[in-house]
C-alpha atoms as a PDB file:
ATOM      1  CA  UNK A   1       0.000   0.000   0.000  1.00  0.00           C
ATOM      2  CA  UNK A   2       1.600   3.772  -0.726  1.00  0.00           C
ATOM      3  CA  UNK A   3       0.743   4.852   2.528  1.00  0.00           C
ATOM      4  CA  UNK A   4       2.563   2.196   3.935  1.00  0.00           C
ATOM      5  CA  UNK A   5       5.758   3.414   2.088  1.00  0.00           C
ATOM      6  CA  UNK A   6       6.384   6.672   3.355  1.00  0.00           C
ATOM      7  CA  UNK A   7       4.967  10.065   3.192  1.00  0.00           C
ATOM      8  CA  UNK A   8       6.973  11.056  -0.070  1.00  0.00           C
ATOM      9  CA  UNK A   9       5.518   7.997  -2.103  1.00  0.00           C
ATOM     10  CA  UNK A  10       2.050   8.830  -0.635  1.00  0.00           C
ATOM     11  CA  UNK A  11       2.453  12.298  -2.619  1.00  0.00           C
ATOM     12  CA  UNK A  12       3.846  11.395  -6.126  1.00  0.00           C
ATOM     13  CA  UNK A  13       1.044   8.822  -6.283  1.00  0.00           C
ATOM     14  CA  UNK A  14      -1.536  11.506  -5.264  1.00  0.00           C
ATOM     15  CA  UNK A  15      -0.017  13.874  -7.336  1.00  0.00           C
ATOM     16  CA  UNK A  16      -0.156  11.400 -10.321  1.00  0.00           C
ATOM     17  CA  UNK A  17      -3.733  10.476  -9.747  1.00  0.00           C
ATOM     18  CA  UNK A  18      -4.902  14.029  -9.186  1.00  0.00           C
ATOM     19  CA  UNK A  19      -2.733  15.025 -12.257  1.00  0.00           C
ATOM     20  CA  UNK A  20      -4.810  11.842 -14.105  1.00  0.00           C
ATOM     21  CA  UNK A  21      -8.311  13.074 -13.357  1.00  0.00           C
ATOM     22  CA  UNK A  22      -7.709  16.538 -14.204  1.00  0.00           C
ATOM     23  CA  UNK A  23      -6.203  15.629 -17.318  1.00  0.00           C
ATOM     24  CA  UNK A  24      -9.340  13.455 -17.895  1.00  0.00           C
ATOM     25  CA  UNK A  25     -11.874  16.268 -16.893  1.00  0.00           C
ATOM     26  CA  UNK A  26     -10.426  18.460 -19.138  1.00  0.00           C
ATOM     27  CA  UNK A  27     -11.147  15.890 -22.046  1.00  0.00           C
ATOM     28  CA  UNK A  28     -14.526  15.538 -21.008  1.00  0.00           C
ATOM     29  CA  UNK A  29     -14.672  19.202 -20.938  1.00  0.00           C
ATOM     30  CA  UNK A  30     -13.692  19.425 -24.740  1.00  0.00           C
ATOM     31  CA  UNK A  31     -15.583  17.067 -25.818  1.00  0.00           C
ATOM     32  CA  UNK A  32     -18.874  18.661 -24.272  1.00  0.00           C
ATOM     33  CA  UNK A  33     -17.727  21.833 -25.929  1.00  0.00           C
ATOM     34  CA  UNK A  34     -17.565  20.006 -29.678  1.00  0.00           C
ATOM     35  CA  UNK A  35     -21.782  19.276 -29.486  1.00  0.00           C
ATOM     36  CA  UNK A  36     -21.958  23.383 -28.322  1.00  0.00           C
ATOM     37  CA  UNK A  37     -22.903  24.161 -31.932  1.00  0.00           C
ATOM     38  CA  UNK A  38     -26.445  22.096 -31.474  1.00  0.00           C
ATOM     39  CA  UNK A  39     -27.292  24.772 -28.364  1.00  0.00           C
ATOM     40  CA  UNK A  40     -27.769  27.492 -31.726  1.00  0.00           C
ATOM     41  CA  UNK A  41     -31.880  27.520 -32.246  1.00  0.00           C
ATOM     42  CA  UNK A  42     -31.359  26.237 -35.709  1.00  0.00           C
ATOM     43  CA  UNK A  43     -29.332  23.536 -34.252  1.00  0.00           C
ATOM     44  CA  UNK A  44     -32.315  22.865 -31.893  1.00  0.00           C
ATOM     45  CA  UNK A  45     -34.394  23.294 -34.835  1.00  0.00           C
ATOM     46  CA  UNK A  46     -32.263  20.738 -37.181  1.00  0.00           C
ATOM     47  CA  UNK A  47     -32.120  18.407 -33.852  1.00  0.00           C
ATOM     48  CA  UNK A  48     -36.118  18.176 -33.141  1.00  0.00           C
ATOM     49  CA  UNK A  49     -36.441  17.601 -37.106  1.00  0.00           C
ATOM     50  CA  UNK A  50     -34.085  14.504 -36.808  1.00  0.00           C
ATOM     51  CA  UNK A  51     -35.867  13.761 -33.780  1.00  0.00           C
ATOM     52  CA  UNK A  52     -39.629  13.202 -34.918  1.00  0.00           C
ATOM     53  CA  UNK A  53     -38.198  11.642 -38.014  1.00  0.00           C
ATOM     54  CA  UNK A  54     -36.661   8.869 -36.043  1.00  0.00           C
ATOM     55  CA  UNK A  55     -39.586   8.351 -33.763  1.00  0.00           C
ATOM     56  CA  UNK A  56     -41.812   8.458 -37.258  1.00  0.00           C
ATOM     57  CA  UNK A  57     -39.720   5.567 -38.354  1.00  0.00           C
ATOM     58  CA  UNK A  58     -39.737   3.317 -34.561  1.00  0.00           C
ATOM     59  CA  UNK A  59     -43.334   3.763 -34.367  1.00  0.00           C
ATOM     60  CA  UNK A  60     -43.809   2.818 -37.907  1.00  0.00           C
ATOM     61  CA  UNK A  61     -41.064  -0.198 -37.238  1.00  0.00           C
ATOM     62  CA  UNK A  62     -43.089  -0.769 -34.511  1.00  0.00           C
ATOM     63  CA  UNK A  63     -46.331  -1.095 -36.005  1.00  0.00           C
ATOM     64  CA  UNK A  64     -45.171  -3.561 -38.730  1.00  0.00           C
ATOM     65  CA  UNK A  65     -43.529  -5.915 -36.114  1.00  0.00           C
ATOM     66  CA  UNK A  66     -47.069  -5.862 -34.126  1.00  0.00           C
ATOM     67  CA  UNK A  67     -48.746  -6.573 -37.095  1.00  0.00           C
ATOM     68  CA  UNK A  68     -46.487  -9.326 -37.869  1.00  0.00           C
ATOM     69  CA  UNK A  69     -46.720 -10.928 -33.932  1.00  0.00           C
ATOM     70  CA  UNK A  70     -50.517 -11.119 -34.466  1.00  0.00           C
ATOM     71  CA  UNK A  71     -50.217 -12.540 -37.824  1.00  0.00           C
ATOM     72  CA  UNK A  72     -47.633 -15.231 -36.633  1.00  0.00           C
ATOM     73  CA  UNK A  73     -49.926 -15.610 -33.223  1.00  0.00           C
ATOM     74  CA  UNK A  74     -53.042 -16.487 -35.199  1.00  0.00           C
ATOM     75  CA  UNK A  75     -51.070 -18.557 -38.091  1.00  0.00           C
ATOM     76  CA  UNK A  76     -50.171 -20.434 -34.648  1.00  0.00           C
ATOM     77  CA  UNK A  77     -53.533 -20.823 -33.207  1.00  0.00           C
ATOM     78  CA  UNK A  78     -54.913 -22.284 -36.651  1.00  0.00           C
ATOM     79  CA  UNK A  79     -51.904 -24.920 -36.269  1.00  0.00           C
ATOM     80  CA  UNK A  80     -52.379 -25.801 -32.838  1.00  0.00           C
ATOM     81  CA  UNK A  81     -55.937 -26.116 -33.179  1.00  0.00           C
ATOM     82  CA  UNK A  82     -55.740 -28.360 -36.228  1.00  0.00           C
ATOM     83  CA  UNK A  83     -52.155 -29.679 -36.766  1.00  0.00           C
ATOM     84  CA  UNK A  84     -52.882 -31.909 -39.779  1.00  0.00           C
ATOM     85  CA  UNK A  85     -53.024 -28.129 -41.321  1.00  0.00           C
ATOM     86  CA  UNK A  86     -49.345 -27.709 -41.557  1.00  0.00           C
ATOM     87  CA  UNK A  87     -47.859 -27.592 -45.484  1.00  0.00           C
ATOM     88  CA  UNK A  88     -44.396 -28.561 -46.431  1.00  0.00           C
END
């Protein structure tokens, strides 16, 4: 353990890990300030644009799958009901 080594050791390594998560913060920070542009209202504009067009296309991907689950649930039904039914 670092404490166990002596005072001086106990400093470099919280020096280094302080140095470390600054160093990481400040990354973070830059990053964050990269998607800045999208705060502009015609970046908040062009975002809520992309945004209903992507729900548009879940609900609509959701709609065919639900149609397709009932359509598989009832083709299932028929079978269990009469099994001789099932084609090759």
């Amino acid at each position: 353990m670092v404490v166990e080594q002596g005072p001086d050791t106990f400093k470099a390594e919280s020096k280094r890990l302080t140095s470390t998560s600054l160093q990481e913060d400040n990354h973070l920070s830059q990053n964050k300030l990269a998607y800045a542009y999208l705060l502009t209202p015609t970046g908040i504009t062009e975002k809520a644009g992309l945004t209903v067009r992507f729900l548009a296309c879940k609900v609509a991907e959701y709609e065919s799958l639900t149609l397709e689950i009932e359509a598989l649930k009832s083709e299932m039904s028929k079978v269990q009901s009469n099994p001789a039914s099932i084609h090759d």
